[in-house]
Protein backbone atom coordinates (compact mmCIF):
# COMPACT_ATOMS: atom_id res chain seq x y z
CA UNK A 1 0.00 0.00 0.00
CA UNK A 2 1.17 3.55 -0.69
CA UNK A 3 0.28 6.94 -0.30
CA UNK A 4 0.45 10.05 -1.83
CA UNK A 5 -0.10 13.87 -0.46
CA UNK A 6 1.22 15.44 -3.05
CA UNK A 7 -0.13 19.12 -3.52
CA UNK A 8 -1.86 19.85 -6.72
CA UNK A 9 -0.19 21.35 -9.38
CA UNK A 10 -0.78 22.84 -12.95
CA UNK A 11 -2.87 20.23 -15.02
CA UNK A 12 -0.40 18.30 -17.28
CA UNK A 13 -1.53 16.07 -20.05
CA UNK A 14 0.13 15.39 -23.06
CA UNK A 15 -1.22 13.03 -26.21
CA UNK A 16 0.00 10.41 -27.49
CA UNK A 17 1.37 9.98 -30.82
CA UNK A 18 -1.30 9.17 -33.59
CA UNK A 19 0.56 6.85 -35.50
CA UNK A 20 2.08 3.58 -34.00
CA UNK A 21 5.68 4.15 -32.20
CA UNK A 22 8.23 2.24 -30.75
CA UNK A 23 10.96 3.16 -28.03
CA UNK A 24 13.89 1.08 -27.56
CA UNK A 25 14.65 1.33 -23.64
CA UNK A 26 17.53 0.05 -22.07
CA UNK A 27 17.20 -0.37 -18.14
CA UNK A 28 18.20 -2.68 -15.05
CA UNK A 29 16.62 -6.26 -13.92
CA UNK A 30 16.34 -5.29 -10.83
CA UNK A 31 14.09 -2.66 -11.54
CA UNK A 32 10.36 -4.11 -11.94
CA UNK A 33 10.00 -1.82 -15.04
CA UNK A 34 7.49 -4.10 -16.75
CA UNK A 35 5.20 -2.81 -14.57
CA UNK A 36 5.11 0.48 -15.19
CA UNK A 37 5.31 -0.42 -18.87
CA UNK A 38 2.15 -1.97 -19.23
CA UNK A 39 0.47 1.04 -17.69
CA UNK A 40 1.85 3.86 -19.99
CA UNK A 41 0.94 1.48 -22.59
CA UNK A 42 -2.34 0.85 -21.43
CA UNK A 43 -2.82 4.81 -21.42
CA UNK A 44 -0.48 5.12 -24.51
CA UNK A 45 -1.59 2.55 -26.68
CA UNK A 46 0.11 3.64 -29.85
CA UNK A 47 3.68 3.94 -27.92
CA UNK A 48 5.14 0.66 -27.42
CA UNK A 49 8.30 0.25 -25.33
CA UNK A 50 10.79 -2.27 -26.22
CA UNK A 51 12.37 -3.33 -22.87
CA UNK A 52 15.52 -4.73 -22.45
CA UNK A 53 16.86 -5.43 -18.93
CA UNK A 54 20.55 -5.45 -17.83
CA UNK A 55 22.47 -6.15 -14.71
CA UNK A 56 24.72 -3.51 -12.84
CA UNK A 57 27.73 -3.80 -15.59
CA UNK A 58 26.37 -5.66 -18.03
CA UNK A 59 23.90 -1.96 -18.82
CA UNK A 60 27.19 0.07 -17.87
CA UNK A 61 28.92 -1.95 -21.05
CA UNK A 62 25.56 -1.97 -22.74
CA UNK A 63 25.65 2.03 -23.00
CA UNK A 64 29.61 2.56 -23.85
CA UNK A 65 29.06 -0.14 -26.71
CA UNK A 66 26.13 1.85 -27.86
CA UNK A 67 27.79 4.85 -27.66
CA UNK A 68 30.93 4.05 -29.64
CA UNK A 69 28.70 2.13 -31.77
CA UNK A 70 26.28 4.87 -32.77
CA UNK A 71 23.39 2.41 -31.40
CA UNK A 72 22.03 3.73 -28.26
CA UNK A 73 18.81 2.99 -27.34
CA UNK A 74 16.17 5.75 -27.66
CA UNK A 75 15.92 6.04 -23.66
CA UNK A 76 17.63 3.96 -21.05
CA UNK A 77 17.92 4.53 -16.90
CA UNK A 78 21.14 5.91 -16.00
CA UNK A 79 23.10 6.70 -12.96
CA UNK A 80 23.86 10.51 -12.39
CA UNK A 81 27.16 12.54 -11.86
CA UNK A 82 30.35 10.58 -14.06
CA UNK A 83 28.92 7.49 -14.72
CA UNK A 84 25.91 10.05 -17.11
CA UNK A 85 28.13 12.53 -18.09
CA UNK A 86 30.08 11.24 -20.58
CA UNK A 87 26.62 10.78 -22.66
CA UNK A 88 25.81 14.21 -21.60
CA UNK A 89 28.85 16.06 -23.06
CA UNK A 90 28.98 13.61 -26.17
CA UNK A 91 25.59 14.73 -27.48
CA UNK A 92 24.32 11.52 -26.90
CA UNK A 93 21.52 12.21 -24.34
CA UNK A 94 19.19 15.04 -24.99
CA UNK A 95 19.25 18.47 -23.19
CA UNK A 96 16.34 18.92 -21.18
CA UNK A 97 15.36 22.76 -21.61
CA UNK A 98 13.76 24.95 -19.44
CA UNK A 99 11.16 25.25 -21.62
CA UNK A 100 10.96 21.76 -22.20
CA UNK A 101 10.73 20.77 -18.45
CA UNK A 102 7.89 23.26 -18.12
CA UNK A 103 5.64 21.44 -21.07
CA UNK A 104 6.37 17.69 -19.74
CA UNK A 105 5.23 18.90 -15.95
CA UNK A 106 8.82 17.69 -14.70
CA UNK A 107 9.50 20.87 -12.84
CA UNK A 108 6.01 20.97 -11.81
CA UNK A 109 6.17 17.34 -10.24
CA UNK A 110 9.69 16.47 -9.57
CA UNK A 111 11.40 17.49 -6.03
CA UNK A 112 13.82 20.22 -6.30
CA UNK A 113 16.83 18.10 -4.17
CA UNK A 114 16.32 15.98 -6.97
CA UNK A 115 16.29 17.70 -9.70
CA UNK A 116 19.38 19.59 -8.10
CA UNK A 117 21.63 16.46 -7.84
CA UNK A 118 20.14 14.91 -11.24
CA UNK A 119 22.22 18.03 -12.99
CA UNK A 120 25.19 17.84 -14.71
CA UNK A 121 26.62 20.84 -14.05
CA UNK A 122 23.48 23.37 -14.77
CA UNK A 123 22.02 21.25 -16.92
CA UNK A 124 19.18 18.75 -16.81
CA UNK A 125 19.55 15.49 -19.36
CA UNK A 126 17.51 13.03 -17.36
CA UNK A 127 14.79 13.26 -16.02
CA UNK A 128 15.06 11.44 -12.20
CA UNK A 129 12.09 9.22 -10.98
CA UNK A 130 14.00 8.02 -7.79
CA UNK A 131 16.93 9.00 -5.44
CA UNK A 132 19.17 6.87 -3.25
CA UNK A 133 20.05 9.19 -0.18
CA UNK A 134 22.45 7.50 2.31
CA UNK A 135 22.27 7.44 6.39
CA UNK A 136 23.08 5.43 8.67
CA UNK A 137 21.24 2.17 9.96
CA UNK A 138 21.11 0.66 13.51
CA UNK A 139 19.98 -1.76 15.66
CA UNK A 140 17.21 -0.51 18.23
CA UNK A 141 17.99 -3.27 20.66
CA UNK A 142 22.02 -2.34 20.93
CA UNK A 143 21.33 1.50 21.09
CA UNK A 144 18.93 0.06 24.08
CA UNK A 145 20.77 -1.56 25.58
CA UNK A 146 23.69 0.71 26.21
CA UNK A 147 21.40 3.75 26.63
CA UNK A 148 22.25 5.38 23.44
CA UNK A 149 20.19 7.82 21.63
CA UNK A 150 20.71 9.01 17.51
CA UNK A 151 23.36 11.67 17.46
CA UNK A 152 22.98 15.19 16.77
CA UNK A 153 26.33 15.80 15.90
CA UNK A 154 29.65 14.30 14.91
CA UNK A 155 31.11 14.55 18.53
CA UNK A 156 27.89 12.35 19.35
CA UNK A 157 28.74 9.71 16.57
CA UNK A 158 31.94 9.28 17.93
CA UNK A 159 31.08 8.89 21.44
CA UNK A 160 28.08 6.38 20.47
CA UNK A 161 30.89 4.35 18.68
CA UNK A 162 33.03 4.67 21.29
CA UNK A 163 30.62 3.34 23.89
CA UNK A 164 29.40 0.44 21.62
CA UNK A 165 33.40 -0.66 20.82
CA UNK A 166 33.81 -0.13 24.82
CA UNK A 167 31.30 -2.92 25.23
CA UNK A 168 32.31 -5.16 22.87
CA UNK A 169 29.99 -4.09 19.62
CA UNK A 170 31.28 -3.50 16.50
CA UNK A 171 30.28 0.26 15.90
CA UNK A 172 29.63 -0.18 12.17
CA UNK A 173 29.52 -3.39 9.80
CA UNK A 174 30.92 -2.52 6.30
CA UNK A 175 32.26 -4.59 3.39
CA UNK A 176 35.30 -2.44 2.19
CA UNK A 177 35.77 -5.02 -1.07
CA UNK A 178 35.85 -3.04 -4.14
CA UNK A 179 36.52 0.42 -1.89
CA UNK A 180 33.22 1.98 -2.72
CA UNK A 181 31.28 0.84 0.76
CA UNK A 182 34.94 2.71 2.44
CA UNK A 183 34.42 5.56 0.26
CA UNK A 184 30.85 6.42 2.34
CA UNK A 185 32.58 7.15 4.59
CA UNK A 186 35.37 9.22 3.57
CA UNK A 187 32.48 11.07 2.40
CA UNK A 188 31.23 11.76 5.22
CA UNK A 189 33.90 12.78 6.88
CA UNK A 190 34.58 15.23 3.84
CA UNK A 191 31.45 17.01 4.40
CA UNK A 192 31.85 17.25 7.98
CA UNK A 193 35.52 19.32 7.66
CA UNK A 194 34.55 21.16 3.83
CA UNK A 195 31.30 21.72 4.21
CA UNK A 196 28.69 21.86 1.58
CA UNK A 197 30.44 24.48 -0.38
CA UNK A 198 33.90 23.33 -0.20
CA UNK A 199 33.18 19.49 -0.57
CA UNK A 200 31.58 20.60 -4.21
CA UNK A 201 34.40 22.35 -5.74
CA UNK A 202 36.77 19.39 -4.28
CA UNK A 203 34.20 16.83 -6.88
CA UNK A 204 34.37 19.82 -9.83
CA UNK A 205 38.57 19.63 -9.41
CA UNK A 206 38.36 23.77 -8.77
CA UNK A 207 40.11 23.21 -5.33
CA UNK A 208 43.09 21.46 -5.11
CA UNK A 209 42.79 17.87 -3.24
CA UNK A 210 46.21 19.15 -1.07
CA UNK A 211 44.41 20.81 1.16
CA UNK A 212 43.50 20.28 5.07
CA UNK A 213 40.19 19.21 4.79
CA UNK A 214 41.15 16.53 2.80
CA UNK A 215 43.73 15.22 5.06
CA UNK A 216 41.47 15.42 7.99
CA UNK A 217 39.52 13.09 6.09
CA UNK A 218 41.70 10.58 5.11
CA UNK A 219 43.19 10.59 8.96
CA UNK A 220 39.94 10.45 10.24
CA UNK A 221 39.09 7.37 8.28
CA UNK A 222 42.88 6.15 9.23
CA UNK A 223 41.59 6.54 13.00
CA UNK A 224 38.63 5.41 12.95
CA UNK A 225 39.97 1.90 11.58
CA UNK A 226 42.79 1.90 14.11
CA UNK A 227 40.01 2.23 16.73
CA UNK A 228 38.52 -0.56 15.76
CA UNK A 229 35.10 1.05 14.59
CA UNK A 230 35.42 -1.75 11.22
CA UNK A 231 35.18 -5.18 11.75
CA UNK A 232 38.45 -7.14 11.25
CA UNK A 233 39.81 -7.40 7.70
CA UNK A 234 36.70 -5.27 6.59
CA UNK A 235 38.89 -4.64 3.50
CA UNK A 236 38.15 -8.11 2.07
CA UNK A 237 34.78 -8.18 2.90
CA UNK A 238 32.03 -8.35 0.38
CA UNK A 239 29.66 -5.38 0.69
CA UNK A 240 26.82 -8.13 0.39
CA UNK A 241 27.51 -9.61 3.36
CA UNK A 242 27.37 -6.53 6.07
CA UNK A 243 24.01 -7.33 7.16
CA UNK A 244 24.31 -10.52 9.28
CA UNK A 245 26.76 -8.75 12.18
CA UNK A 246 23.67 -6.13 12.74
CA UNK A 247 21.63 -9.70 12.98
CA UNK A 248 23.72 -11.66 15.61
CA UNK A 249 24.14 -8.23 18.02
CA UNK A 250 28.03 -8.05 16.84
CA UNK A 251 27.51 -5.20 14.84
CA UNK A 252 25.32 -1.67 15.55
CA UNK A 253 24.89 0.31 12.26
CA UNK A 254 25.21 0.04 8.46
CA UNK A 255 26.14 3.36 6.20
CA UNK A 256 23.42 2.59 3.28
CA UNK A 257 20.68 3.54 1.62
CA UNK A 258 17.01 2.55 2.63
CA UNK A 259 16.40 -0.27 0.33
CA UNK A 260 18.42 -2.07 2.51
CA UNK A 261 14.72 -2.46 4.25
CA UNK A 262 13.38 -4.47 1.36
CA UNK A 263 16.32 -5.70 -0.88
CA UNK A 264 18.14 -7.34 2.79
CA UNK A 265 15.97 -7.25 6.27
CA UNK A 266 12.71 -8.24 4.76
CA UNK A 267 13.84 -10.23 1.90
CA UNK A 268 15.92 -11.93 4.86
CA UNK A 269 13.55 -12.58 7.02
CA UNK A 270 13.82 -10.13 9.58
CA UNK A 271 11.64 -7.11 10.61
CA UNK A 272 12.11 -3.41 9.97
CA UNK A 273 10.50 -2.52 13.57
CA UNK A 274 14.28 -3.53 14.83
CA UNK A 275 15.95 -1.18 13.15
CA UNK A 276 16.21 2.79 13.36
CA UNK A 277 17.83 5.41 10.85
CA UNK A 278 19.34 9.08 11.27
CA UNK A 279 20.85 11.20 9.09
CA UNK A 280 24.76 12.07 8.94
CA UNK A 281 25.31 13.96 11.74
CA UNK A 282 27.82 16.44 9.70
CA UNK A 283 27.14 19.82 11.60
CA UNK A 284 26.63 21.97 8.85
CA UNK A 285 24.06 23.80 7.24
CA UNK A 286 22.20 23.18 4.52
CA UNK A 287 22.13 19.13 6.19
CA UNK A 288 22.71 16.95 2.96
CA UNK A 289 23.56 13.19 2.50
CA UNK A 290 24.67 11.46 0.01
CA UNK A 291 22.47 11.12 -2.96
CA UNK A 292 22.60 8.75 -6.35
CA UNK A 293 20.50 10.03 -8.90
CA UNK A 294 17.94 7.48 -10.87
CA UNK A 295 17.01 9.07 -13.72
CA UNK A 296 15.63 8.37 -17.84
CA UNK A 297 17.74 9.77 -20.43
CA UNK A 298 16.64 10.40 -24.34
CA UNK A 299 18.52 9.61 -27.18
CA UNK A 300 18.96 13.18 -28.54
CA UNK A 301 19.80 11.53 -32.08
CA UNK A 302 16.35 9.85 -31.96
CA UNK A 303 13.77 10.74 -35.08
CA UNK A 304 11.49 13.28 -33.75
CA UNK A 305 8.39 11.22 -33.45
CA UNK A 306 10.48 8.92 -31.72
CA UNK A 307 12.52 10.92 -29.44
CA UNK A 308 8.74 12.71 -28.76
CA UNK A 309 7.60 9.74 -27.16
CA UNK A 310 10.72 8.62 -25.25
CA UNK A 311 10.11 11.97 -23.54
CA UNK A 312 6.78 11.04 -22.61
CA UNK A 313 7.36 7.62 -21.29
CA UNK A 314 10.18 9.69 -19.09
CA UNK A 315 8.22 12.39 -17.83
CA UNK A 316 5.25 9.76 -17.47
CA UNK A 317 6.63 7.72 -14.22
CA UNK A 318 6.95 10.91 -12.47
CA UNK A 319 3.39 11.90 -12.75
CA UNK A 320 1.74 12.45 -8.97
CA UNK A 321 -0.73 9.68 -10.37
CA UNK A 322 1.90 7.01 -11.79
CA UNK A 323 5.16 8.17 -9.50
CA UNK A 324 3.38 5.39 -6.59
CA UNK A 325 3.01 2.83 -8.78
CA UNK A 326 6.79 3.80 -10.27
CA UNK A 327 8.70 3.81 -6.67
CA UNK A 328 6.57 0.58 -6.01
CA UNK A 329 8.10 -0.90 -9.15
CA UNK A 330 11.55 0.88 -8.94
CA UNK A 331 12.29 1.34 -4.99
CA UNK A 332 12.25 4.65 -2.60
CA UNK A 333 12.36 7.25 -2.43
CA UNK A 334 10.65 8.64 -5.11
CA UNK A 335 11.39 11.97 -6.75
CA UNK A 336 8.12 13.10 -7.29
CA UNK A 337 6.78 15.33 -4.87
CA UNK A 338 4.27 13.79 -1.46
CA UNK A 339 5.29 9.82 -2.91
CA UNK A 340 5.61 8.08 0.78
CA UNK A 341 5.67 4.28 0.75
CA UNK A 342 3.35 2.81 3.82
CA UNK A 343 3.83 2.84 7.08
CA UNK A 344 4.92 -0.91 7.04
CA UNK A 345 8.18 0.44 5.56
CA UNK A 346 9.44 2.69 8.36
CA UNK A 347 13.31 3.48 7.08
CA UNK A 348 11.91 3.83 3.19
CA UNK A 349 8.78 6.12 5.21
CA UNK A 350 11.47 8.34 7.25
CA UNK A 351 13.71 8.46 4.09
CA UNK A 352 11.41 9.73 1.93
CA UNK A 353 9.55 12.19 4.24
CA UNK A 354 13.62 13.95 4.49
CA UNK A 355 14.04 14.15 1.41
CA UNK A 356 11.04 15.92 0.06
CA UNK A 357 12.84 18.79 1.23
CA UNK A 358 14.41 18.92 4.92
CA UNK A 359 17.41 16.78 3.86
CA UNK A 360 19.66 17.56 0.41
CA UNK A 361 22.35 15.88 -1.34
CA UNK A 362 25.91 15.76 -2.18
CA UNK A 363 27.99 13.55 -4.86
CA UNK A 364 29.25 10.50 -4.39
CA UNK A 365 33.24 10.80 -5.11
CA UNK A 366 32.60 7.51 -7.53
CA UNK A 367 29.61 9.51 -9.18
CA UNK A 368 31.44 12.98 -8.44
CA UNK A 369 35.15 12.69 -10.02
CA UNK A 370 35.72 11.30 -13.56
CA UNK A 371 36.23 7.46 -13.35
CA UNK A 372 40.32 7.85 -14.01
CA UNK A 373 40.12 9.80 -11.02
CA UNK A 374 38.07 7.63 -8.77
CA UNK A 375 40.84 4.40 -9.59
CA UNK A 376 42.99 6.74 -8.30
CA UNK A 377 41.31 7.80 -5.02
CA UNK A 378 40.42 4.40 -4.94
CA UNK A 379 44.34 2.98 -4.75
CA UNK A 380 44.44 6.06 -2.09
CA UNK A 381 42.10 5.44 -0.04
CA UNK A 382 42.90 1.77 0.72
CA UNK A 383 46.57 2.37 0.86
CA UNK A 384 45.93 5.06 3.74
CA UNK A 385 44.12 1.97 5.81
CA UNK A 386 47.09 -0.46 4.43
CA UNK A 387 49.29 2.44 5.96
CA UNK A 388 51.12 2.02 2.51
CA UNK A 389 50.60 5.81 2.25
CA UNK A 390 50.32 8.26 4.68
CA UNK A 391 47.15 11.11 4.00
CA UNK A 392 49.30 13.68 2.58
CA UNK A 393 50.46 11.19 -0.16
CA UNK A 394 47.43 9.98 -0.99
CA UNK A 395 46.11 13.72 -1.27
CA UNK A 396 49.07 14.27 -3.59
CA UNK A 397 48.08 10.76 -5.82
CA UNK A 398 44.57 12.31 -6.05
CA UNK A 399 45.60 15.50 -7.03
CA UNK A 400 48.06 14.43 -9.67
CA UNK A 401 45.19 11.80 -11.68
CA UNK A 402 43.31 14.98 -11.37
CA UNK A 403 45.56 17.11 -13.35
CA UNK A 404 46.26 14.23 -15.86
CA UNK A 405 42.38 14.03 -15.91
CA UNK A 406 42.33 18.05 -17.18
CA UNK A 407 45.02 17.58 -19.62
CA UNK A 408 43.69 14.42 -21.51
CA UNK A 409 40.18 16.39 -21.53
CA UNK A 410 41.97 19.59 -23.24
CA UNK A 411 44.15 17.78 -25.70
């Protein structure tokens, strides 16, 4: 069951095409897309949309083949930030004008946070239909137990970690295999000492990467290892395995988004009344979290009639009428504006009650820096924890890929 209390806006209806088109549309399995496929073609009955479904990599591969190939689909779901972008500046996807937004009802229907961290610089080439803000996860029975409340601030976090480690509890379960579930956290901590303003131009490579916040950050993750807030070896851990220390009581919170509620505790067999959420405690204003963008991108090479209706199939799941059967089919939180999922979904409920507008977002550095870049950062970040490099050098490693970054894109 779902909800909506979305406030009425401008009437927005658009026709569909008179004679018979198709839409190629490239998105992932995991998605339930089908579903809202058969109701746009139900109310769209001379659009059909050809749907073929992917896995994580196997639609990342999909795209770059299409790309180079000159055979990109006429839509497909993308990421946001570096892993779009590339489409975006290659005049593959098509440039959402003002104009434009206005006629489909996107600006009319879509959250602004979202809309904000869908962007590519100050431009709009997707349209979103879901974002996946990050927080942190815990078990009500540990935080019980020891007498701990959600902290307000980042003095708090550390003292609820410290008290959990104190008592023999794992502060926070992660997988650090393949460095992004690491990353969150570095993040984090990246926010906390740049704030909001200076944590951007870090991800748009204005502001040099050898600079203090920075270093705080990577020492702060250093010390937070050393104290024993990871479990042991977390480096080799899969990220699909964090769940099962919050289970046994050996762990007290997971850094993730709030699928996590359906894709792990229910599908598991557990039940979302144990478990609590909070936002990063990063003590600065505007609050934001991290956010990955879910959004439909056009082929801007399309035929017109073509390229007409990918744009209404896009701007279609984000309709105040469809957007509940969308997140139902696609996952929380939506990006249209009111979508709540029921109350039997109390992390996805809280999530998505932030981030109509209370809560913003900031980049991923994987979604943030060109991918060059994040290999780099990556090889940084776990050499830091490795103590193969000390913060300063690994500053200096992700400042130099940087600047080899600038002068490949100028040449």
């Amino acid at each position: 069951m779902l909800t909506a209390a979305f406030a009425a806006g401008p009437a927005w209806s658009q026709e569909g095409p008179a004679r018979p088109v198709t839409i190629e549309f490239f998105g992932l399995a995991s998605h339930n897309w089908p579903v809202v496929i058969e109701r746009f073609q139900a109310d769209y009955p001379t659009v059909t949309v050809h749907f073929t479904k992917f896995g994580t990599d196997e639609l990342k591969q999909a795209l770059r083949v299409g790309a180079s190939s000159g055979k990109l689909p006429d839509a497909w779901w993308n990421w946001g930030g570096s892993l779009a972008s590339p489409y975006n500046r290659a005049g593959h996807a098509l440039k959402l004008t003002p104009e434009l937004l206005t006629a489909l009802g996107v600006e009319a229907n879509v959250t602004p946070a979202a809309l904000a961290i869908t962007r590519d610089g100050a431009d709009l080439y997707g349209i979103p239909n879901k974002i996946g803000p990050f927080g942190f996860v815990y078990k009500k029975a540990l935080f019980e137990k020891y007498g701990l409340q959600p902290p307000q601030s980042f003095a708090d976090l550390e003292k609820v970690a410290e008290t959990l480690k104190a008592n023999g509890v794992t502060p926070f379960s992660i997988g650090g295999k393949f460095s992004w579930m690491t990353m969150r956290f570095f993040d984090f901590f990246l926010e906390h000492y740049a704030g909001p303003e200076g944590h951007d131009s870090l991800l748009d490579m204005t502001e040099s990467w050898e600079s203090e916040p920075v270093l705080q950050s990577f020492a702060k993750l250093k010390e937070w290892a050393d104290k024993g807030y990871f479990p042991d070896g977390f480096l080799t851990v899969d990220p699909a395995t964090n769940m099962p220390l919050l289970y046994n009581d050996q762990a007290a919170m997971v850094f993730d988004t709030p699928s996590l509620e359906t894709a792990r505790i229910l599908r598991e067999g557990k039940s979302p009344a144990e478990y609590g959420t909070f936002p990063l405690p990063t003590d600065r204003t505007p609050k934001r979290v991290p956010g990955s963008p879910s959004q439909i991108q056009v082929n801007a090479k399309a035929s017109d009639d073509v390229r007409k209706a990918a744009l209404l199939f896009a701007s279609y799941v984000v309709r105040p009428e469809i957007a509940p059967v969308t997140a139902q089919a696609v996952g929380f939180p939506s990006a249209t504006k009111g979508i709540l999922p029921a109350e039997d979904l109390p992390i996805q409920r809280q999530w998505s009650t932030w981030t109509q507008g209370e809560i913003g977002f900031y980049r991923l550095t994987d979604q943030g820096l060109p991918q060059d870049v994040v290999a780099a950062y990556f090889e940084a970040q776990d050499s830091v924890l490795l103590d193969l490099m000390s913060p300063e050098e690994a500053a200096a490693q992700v400042q130099e890929a940087i600047e080899r970054s600038k002068s490949r894109a100028s040449n």
